[in-house]
C-alpha atoms as a PDB file:
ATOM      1  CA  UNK A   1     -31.698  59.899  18.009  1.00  0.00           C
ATOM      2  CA  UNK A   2     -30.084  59.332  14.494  1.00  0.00           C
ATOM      3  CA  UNK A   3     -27.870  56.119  14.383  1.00  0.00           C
ATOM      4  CA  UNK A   4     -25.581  57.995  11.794  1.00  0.00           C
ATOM      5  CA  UNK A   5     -22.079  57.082  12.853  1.00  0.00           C
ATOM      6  CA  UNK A   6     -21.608  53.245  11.849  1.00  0.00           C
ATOM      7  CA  UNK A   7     -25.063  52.557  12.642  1.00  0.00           C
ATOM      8  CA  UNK A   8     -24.744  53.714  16.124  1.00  0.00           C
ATOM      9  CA  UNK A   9     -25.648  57.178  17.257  1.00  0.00           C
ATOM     10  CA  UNK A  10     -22.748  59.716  19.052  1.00  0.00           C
ATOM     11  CA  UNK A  11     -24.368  59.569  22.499  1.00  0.00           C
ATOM     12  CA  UNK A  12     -23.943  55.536  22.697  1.00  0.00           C
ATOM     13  CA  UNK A  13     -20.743  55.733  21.092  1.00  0.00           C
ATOM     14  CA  UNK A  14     -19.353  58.344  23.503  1.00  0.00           C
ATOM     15  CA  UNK A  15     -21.710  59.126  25.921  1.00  0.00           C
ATOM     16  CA  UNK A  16     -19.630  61.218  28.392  1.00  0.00           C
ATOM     17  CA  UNK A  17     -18.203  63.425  25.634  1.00  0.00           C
ATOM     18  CA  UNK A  18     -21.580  63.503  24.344  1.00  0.00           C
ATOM     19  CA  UNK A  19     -22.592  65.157  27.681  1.00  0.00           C
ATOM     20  CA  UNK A  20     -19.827  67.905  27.942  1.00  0.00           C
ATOM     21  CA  UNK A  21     -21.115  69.300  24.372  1.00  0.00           C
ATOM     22  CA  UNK A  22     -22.297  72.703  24.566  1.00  0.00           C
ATOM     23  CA  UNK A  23     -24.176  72.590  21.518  1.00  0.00           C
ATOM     24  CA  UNK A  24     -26.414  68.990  21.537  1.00  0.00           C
ATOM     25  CA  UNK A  25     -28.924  70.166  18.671  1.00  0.00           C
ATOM     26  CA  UNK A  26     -26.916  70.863  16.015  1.00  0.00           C
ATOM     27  CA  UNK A  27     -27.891  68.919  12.985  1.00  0.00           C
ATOM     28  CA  UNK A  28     -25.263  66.496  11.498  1.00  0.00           C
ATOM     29  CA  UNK A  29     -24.406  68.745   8.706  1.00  0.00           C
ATOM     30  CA  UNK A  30     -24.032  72.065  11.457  1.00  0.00           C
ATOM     31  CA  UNK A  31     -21.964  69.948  13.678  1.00  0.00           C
ATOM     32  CA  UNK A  32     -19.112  68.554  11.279  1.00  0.00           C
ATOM     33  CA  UNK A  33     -18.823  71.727   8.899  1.00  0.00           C
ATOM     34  CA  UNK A  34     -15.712  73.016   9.968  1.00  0.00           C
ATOM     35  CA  UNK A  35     -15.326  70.818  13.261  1.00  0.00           C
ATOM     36  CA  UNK A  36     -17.315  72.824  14.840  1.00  0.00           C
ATOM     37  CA  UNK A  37     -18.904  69.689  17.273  1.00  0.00           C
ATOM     38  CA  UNK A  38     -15.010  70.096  18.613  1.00  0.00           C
ATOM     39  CA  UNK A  39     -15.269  74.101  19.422  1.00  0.00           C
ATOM     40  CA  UNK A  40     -18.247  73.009  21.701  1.00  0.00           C
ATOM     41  CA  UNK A  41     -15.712  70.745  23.671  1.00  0.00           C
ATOM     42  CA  UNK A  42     -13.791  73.333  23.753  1.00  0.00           C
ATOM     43  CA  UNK A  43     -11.893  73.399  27.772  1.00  0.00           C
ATOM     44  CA  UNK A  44     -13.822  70.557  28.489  1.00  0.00           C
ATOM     45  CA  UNK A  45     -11.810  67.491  27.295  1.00  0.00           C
ATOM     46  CA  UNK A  46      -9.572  66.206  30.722  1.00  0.00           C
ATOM     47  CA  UNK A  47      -6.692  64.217  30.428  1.00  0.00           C
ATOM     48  CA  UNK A  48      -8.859  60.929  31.254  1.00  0.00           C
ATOM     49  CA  UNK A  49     -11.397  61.556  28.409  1.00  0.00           C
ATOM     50  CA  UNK A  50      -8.401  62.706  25.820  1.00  0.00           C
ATOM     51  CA  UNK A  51      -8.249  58.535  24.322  1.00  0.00           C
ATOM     52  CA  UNK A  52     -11.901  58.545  23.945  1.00  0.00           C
ATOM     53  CA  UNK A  53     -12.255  61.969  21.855  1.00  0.00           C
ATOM     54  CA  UNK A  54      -8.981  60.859  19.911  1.00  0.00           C
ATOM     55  CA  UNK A  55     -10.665  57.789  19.110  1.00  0.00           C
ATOM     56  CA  UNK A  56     -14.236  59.226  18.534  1.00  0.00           C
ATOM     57  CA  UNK A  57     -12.583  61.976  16.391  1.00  0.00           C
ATOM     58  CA  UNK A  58     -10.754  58.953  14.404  1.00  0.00           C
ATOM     59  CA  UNK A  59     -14.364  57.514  13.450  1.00  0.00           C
ATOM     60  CA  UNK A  60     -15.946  60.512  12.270  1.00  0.00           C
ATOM     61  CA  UNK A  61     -12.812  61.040  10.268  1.00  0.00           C
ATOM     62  CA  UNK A  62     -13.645  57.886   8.244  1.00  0.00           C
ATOM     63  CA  UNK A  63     -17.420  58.877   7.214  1.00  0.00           C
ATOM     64  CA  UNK A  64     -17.967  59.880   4.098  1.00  0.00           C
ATOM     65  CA  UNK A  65     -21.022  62.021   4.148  1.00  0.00           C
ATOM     66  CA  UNK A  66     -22.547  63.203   0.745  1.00  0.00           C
ATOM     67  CA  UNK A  67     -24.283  66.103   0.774  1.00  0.00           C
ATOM     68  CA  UNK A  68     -25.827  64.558  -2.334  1.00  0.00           C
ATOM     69  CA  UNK A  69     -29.742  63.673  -1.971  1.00  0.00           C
ATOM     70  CA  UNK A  70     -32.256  63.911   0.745  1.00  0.00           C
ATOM     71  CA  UNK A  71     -31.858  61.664   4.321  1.00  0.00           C
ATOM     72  CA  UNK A  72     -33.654  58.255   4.090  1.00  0.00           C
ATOM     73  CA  UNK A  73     -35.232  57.106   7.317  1.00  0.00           C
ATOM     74  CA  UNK A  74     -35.318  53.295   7.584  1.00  0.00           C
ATOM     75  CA  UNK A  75     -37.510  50.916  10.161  1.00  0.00           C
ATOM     76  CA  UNK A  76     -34.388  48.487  11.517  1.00  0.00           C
ATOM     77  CA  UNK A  77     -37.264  46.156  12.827  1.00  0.00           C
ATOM     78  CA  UNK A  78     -38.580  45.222   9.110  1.00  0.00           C
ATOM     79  CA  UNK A  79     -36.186  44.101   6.772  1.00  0.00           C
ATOM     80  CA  UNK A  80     -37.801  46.154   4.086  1.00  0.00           C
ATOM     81  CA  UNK A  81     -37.182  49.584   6.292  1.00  0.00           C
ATOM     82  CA  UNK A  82     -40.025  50.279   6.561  1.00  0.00           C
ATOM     83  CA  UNK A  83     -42.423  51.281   9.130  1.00  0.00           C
ATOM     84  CA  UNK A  84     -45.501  48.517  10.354  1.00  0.00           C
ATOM     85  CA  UNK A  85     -47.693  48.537  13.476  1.00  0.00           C
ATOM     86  CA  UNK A  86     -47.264  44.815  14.351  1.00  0.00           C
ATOM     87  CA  UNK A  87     -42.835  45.453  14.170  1.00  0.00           C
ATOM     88  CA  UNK A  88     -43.833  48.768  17.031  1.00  0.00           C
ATOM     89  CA  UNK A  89     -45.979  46.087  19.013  1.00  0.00           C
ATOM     90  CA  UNK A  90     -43.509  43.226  19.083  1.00  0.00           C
ATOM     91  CA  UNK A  91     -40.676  46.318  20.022  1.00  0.00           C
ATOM     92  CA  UNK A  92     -42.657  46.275  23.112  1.00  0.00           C
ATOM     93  CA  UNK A  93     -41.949  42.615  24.419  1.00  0.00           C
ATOM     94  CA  UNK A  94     -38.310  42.590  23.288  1.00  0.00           C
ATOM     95  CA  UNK A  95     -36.673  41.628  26.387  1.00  0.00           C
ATOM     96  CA  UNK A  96     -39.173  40.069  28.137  1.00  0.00           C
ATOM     97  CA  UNK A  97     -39.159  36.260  29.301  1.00  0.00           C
ATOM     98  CA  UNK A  98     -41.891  33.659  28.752  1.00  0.00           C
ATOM     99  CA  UNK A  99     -43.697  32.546  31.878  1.00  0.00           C
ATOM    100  CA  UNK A 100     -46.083  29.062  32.324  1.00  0.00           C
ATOM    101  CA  UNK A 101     -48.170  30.779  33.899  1.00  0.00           C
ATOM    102  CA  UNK A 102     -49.650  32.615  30.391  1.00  0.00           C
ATOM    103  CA  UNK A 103     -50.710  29.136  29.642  1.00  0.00           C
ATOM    104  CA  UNK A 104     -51.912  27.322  33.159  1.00  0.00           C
ATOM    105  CA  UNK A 105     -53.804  30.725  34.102  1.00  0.00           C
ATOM    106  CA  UNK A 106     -54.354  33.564  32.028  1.00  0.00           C
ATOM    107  CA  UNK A 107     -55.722  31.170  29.033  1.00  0.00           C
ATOM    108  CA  UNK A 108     -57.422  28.706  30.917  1.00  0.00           C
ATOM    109  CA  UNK A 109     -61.353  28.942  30.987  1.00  0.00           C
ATOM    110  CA  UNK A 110     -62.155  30.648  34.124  1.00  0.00           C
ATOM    111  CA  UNK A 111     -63.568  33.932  35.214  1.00  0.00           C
ATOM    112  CA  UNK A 112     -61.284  36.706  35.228  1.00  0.00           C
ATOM    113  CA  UNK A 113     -61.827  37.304  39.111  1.00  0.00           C
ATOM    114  CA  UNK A 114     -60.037  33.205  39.939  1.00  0.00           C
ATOM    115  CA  UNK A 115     -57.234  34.210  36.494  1.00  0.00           C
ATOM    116  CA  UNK A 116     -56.202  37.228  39.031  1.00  0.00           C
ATOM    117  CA  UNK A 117     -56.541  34.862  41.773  1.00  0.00           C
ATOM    118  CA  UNK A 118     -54.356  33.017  40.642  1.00  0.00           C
ATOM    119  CA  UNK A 119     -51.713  35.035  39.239  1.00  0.00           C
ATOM    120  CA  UNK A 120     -51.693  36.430  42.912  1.00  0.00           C
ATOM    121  CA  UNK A 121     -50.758  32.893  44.363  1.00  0.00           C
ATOM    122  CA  UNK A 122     -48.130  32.371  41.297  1.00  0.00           C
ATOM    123  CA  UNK A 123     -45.985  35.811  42.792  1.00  0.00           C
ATOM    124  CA  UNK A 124     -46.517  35.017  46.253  1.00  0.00           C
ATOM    125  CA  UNK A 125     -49.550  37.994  46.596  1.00  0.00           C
ATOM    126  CA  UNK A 126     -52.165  36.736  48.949  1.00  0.00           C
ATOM    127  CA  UNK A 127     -52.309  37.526  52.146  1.00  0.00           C
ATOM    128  CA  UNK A 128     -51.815  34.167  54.210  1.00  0.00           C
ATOM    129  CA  UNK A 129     -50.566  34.671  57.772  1.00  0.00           C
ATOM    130  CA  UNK A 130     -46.795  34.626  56.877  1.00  0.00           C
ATOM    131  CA  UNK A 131     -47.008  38.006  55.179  1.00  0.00           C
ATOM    132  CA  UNK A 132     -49.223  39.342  57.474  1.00  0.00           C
ATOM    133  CA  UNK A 133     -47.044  38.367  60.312  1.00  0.00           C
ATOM    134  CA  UNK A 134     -44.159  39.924  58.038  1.00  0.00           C
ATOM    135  CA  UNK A 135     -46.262  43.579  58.129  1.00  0.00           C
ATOM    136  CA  UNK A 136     -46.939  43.055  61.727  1.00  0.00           C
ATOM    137  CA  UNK A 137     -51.092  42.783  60.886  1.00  0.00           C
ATOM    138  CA  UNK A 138     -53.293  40.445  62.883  1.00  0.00           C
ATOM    139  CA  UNK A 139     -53.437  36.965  61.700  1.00  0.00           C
ATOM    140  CA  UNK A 140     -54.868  33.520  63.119  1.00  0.00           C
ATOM    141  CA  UNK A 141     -50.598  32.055  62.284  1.00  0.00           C
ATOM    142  CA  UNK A 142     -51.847  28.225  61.668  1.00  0.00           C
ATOM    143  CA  UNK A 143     -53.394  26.922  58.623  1.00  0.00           C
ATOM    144  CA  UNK A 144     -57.489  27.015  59.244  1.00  0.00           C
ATOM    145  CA  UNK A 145     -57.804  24.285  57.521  1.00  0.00           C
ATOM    146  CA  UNK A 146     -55.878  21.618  58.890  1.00  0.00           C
ATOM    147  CA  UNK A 147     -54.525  23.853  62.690  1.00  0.00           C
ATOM    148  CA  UNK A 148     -51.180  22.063  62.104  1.00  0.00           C
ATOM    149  CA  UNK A 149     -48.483  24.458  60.691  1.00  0.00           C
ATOM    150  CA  UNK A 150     -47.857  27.981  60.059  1.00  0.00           C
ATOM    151  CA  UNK A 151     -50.313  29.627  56.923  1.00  0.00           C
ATOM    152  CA  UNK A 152     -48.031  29.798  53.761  1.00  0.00           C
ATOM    153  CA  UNK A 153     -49.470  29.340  50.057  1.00  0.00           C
ATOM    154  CA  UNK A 154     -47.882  26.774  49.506  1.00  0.00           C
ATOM    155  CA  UNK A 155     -48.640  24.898  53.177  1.00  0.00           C
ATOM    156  CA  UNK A 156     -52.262  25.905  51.952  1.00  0.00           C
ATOM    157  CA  UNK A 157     -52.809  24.433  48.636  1.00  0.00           C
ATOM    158  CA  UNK A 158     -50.186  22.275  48.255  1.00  0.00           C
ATOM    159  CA  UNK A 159     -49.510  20.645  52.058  1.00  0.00           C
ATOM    160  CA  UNK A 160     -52.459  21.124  54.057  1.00  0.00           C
ATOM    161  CA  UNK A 161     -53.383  17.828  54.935  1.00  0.00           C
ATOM    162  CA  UNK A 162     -57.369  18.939  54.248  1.00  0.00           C
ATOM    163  CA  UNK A 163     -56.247  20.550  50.799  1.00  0.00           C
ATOM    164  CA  UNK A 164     -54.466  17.353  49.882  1.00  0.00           C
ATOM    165  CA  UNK A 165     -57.757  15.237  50.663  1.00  0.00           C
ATOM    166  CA  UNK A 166     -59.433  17.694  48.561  1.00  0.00           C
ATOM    167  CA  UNK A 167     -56.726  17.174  45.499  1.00  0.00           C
ATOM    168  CA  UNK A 168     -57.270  13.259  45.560  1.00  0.00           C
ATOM    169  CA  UNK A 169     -61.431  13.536  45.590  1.00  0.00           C
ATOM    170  CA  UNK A 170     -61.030  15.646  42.618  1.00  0.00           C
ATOM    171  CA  UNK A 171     -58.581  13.301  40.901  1.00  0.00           C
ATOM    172  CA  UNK A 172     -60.885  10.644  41.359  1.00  0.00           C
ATOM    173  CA  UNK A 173     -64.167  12.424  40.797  1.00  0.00           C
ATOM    174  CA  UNK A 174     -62.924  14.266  37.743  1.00  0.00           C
ATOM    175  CA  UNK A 175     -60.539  11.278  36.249  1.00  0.00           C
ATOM    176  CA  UNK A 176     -57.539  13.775  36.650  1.00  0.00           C
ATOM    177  CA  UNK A 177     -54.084  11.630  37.621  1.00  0.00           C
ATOM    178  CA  UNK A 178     -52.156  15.208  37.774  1.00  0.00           C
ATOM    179  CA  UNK A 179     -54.431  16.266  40.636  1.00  0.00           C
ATOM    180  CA  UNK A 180     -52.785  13.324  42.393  1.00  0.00           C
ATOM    181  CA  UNK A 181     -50.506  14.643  45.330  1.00  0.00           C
ATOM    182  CA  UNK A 182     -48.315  11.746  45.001  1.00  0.00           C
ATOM    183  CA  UNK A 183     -47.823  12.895  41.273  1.00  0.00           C
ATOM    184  CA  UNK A 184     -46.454  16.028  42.362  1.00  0.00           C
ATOM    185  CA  UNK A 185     -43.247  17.127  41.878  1.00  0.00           C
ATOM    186  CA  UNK A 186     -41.210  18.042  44.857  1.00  0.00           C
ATOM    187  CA  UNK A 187     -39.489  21.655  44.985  1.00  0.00           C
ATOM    188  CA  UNK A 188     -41.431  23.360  42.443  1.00  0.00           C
ATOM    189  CA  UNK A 189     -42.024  26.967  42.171  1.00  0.00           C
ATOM    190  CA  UNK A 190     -45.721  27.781  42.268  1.00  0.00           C
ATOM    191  CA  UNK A 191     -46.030  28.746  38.311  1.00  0.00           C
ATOM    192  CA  UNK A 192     -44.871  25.208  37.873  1.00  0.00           C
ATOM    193  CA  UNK A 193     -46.942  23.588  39.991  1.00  0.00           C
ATOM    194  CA  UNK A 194     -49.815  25.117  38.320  1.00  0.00           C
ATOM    195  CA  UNK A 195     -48.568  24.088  34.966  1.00  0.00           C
ATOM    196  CA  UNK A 196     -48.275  20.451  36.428  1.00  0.00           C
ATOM    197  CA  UNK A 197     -51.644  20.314  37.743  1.00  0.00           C
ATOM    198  CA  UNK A 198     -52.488  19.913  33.588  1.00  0.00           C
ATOM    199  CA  UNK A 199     -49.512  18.176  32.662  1.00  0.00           C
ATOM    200  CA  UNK A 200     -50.432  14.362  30.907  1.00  0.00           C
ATOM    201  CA  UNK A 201     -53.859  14.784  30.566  1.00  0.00           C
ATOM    202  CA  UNK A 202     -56.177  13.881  27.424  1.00  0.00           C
ATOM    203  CA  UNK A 203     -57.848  17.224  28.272  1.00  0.00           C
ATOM    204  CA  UNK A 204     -55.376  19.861  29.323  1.00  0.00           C
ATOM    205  CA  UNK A 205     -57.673  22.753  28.755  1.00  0.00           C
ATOM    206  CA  UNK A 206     -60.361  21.231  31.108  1.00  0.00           C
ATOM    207  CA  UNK A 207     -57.465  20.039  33.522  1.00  0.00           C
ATOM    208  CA  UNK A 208     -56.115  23.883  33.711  1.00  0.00           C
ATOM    209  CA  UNK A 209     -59.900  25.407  34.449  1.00  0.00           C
ATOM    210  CA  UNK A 210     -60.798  22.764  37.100  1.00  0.00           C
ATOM    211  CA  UNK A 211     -57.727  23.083  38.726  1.00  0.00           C
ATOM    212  CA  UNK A 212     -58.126  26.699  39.139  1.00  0.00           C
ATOM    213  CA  UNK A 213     -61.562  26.196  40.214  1.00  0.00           C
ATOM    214  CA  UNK A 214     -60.221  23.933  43.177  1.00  0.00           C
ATOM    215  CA  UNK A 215     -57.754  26.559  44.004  1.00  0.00           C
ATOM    216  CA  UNK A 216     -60.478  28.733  44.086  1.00  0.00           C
ATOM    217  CA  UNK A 217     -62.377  26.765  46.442  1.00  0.00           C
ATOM    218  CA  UNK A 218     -59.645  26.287  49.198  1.00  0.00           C
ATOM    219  CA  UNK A 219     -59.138  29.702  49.517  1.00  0.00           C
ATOM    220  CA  UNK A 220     -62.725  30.504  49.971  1.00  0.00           C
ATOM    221  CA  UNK A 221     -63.276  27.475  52.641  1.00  0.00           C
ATOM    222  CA  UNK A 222     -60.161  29.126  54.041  1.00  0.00           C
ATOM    223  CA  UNK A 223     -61.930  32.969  54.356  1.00  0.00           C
ATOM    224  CA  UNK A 224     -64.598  31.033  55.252  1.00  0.00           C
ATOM    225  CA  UNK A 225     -63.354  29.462  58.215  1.00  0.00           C
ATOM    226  CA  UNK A 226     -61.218  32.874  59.608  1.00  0.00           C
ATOM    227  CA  UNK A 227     -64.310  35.239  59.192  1.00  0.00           C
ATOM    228  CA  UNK A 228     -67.384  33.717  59.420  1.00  0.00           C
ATOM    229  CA  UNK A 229     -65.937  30.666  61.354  1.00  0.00           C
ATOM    230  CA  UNK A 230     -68.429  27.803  59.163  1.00  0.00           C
ATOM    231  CA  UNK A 231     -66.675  24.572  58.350  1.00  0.00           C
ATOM    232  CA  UNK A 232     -67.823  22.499  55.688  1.00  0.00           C
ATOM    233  CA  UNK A 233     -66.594  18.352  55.127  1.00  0.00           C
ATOM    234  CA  UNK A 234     -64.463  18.212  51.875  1.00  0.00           C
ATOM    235  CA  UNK A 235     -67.772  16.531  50.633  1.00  0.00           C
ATOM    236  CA  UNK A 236     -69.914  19.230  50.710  1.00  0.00           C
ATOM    237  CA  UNK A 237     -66.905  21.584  49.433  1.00  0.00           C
ATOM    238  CA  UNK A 238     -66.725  19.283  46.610  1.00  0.00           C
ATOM    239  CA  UNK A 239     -70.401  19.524  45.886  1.00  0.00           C
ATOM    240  CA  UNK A 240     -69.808  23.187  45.184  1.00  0.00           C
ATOM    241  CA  UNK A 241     -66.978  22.754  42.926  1.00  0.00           C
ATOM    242  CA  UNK A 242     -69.173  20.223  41.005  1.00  0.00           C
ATOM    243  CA  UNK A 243     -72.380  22.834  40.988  1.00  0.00           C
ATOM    244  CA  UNK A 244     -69.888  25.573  39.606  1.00  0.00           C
ATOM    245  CA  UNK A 245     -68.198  24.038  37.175  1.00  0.00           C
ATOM    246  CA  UNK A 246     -72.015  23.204  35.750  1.00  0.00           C
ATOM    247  CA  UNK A 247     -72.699  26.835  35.381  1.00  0.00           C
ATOM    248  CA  UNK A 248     -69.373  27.238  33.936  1.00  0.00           C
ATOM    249  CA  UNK A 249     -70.336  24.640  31.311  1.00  0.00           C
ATOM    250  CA  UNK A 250     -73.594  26.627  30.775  1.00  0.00           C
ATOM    251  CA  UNK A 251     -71.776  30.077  30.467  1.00  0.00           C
ATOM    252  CA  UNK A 252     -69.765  28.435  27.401  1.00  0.00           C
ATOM    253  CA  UNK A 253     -67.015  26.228  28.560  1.00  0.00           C
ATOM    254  CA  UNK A 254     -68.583  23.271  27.225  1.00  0.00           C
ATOM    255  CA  UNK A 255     -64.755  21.347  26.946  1.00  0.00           C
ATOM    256  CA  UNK A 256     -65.116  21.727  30.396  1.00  0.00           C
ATOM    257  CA  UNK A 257     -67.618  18.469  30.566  1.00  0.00           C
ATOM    258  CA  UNK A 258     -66.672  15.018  30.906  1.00  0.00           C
ATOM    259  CA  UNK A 259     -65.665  13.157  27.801  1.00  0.00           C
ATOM    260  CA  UNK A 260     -67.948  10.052  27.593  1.00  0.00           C
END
């Protein structure tokens, strides 16, 4: 599409005349020697579209086109015009909004399998008993962990009387204060949440991994409790957390252990 009219090409300028042309591939040159882009509207202009072909007629009246010299094709994304691989990649997030989540999941130290865990609970994607009840599929309806209200994510991780237990042992254990429940926020959106969990902290990398690991955790005491009905104290649960985040220390994430 050639942008040759003002900078803009003739199918954004016009685009409804644009589509009653019989003749679309004409080059530029083909197309204004002798009017001839106007023979292939010819019978096809109504009395609503008249203004706009006046009007687009009126521009191309005011180019001056030299036949003089060969076409130069410029890159508008570089101000030099031309062409480089990292203008075409940045051309592909043009439009697109920044999320908290790039920072509280998908770079936090964690395996890849609790970073798409995550970003499942962030959009509302796991299937807790309020969107199974919504596709009609079997579900237990109360929270497993605490049998006191219906199972939402955010009842789950952020409510749950059990979960929030689980919060202050780790804020404690882990010298955390965002991990506090009382510290929370009220009325926040999941990503947020997430991002708060790390929020103030001398450490916020470490904060961001161990709070997905305890997210982590809760849902698999949860799946634990529905299908293979074990329960296990919130001491024993945090036992675990402690033993994996040791092999996640030995796999690399050593900013994951304690400052001394």
């Amino acid at each position: 599409m050639d942008s040759w009219l003002q900078g803009q090409a003739p199918c954004v300028v016009t685009p409804e005349i644009f589509r009653l042309s019989r003749r679309k591939n004409r080059s530029v040159r083909q197309a204004l020697m002798g009017n001839r882009w106007v023979a292939d509207l010819s019978g096809r202009i109504t009395t609503e579209l008249l203004p706009s072909f006046v009007s687009f007629w009126g521009r191309i009246s005011e180019m001056d086109i030299s036949e003089a010299g060969d076409d130069v094709f410029t890159w508008k994304l570089e101000a030099s015009g031309i062409y480089s691989a990292s203008s075409a990649y940045r051309l592909q997030f043009m439009g697109s909004t920044s999320s908290p989540i790039m920072k509280s999941v998908w770079r936090a130290w964690a395996p890849s399998k609790i970073k798409l865990f995550s970003w499942l609970l962030s959009i509302k994607g796991l299937l807790t008993a309020d969107r199974l009840m919504a596709r009609a599929w079997p579900n237990s309806y109360f929270c497993p962990l605490c049998w006191r209200s219906l199972e939402t994510a955010d009842h789950l991780f952020r409510e749950c009387l059990w979960s929030l237990q689980l919060w202050e042992v780790a804020a404690g254990r882990f010298g955390i204060a965002s991990f506090l429940p009382s510290s929370w926020r009220p009325f926040r959106t999941t990503e947020d949440w997430l991002e708060d969990l790390s929020s103030g902290s001398s450490s916020p990398r470490r904060a961001r991994s161990i709070a997905l690991l305890i997210v982590w955790s809760i849902w698999l005491e949860r799946n634990g409790r529905i299908f293979k009905e074990v329960e296990r104290p919130i001491g024993m649960v945090f036992e675990w957390i402690t033993d994996e985040l040791a092999t996640w220390v030995q796999a690399g994430g050593r900013h994951l252990m304690p400052r001394e």
